[in-house]
Protein backbone atom coordinates (compact mmCIF):
# COMPACT_ATOMS: atom_id res chain seq x y z
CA UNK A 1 102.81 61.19 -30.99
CA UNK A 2 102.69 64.81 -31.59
CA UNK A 3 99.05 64.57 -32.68
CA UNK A 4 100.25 66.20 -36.20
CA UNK A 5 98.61 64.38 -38.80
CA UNK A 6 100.78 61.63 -41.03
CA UNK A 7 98.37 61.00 -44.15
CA UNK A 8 98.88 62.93 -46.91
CA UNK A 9 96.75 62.42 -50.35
CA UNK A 10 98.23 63.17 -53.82
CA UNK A 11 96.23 62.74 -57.27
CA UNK A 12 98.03 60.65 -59.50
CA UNK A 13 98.56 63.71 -61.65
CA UNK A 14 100.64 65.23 -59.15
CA UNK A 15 102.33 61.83 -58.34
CA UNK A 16 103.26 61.35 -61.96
CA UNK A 17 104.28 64.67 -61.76
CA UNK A 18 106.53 64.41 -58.88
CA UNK A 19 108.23 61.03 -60.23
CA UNK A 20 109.03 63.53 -63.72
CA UNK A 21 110.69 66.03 -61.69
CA UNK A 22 112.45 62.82 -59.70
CA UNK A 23 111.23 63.89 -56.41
CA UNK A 24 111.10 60.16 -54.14
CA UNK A 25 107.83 59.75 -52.39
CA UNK A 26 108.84 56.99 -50.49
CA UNK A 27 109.38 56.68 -46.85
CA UNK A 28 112.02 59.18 -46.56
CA UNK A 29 109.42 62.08 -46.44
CA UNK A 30 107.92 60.16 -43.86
CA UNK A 31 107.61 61.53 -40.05
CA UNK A 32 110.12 60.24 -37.45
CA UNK A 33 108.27 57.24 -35.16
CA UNK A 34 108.40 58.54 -31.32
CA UNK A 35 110.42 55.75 -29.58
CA UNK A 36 109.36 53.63 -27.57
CA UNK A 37 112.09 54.01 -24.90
CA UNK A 38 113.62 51.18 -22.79
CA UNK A 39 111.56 51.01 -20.17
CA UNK A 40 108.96 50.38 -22.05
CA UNK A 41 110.87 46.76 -23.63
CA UNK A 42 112.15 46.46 -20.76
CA UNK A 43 108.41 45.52 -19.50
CA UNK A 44 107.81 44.23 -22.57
CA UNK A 45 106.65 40.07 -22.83
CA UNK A 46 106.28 37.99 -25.57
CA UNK A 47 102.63 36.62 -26.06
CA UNK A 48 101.83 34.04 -28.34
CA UNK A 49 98.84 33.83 -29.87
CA UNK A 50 95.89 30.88 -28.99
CA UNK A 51 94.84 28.62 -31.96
CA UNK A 52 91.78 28.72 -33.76
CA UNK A 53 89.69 25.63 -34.42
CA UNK A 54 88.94 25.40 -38.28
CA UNK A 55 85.61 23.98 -38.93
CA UNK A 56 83.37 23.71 -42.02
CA UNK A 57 80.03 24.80 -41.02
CA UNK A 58 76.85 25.33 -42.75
CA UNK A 59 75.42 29.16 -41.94
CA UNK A 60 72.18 30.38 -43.44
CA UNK A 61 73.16 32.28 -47.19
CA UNK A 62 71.15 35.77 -45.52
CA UNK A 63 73.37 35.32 -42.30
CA UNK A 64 76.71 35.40 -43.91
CA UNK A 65 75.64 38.56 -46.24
CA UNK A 66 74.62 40.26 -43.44
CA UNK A 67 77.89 39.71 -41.56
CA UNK A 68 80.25 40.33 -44.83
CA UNK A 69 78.16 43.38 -45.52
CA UNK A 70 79.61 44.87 -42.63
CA UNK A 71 83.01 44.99 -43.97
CA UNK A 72 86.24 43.39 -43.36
CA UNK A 73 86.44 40.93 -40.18
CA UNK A 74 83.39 39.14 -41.22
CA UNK A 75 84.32 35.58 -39.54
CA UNK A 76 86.16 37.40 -36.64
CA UNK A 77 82.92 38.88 -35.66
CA UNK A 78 80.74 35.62 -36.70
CA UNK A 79 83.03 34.27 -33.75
CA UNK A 80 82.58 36.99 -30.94
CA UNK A 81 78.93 36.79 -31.53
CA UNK A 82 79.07 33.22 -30.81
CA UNK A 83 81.18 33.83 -27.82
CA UNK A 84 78.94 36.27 -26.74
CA UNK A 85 75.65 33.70 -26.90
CA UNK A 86 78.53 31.17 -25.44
CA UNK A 87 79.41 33.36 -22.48
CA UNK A 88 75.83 34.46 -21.62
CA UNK A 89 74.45 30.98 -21.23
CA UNK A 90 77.64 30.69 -18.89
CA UNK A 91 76.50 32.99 -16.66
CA UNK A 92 73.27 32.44 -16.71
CA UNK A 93 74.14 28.26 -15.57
CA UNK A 94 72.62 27.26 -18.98
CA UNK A 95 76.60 25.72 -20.20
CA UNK A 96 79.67 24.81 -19.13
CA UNK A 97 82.52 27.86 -19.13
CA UNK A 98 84.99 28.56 -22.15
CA UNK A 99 88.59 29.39 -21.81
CA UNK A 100 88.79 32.51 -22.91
CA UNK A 101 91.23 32.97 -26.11
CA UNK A 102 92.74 36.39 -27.08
């Protein structure tokens, strides 16, 4: 990219103006996307994603605030951290190893 910014903010006073005077804000005032080019889908794989294991499991109430205090991705992180604790007893000979999932 050209490094040029691509957000732009508008109050709703001046969107409600802007729809008045019939100016579109849609994605025609939008910035061109660079292309990607051909070599680089020429290159290009498909990957499919790994499954996920769904499991009902009983976490501490303080735990789970703590993680969903932290935003959005609560359970994606609950997971690395486990992976993490998973990963380290690996190496240190205390389990046996994980496939690692993407």
């Amino acid at each position: 990219m050209n490094g040029k910014s691509t957000i732009v903010r508008h109050s709703l006073s001046e969107i409600k103006a802007k729809r008045e005077r019939g100016q579109d804000m849609t994605h025609a005032d939008a910035p061109e996307a660079e292309s990607l080019g051909a070599v680089f889908w020429s290159k290009a794989r498909v990957v499919m994603p790994t499954g996920k294991t769904s499991v009902h499991l009983r976490v501490d109430s303080d735990v789970v605030e703590w993680f969903r205090a932290r935003g959005k991705g609560h359970l994606t992180r609950m997971n690395a951290v486990l992976r993490a604790y998973v990963e380290a007893q690996t190496t240190s000979g205390g389990a046996s190893g994980l496939r690692r999932r993407g």
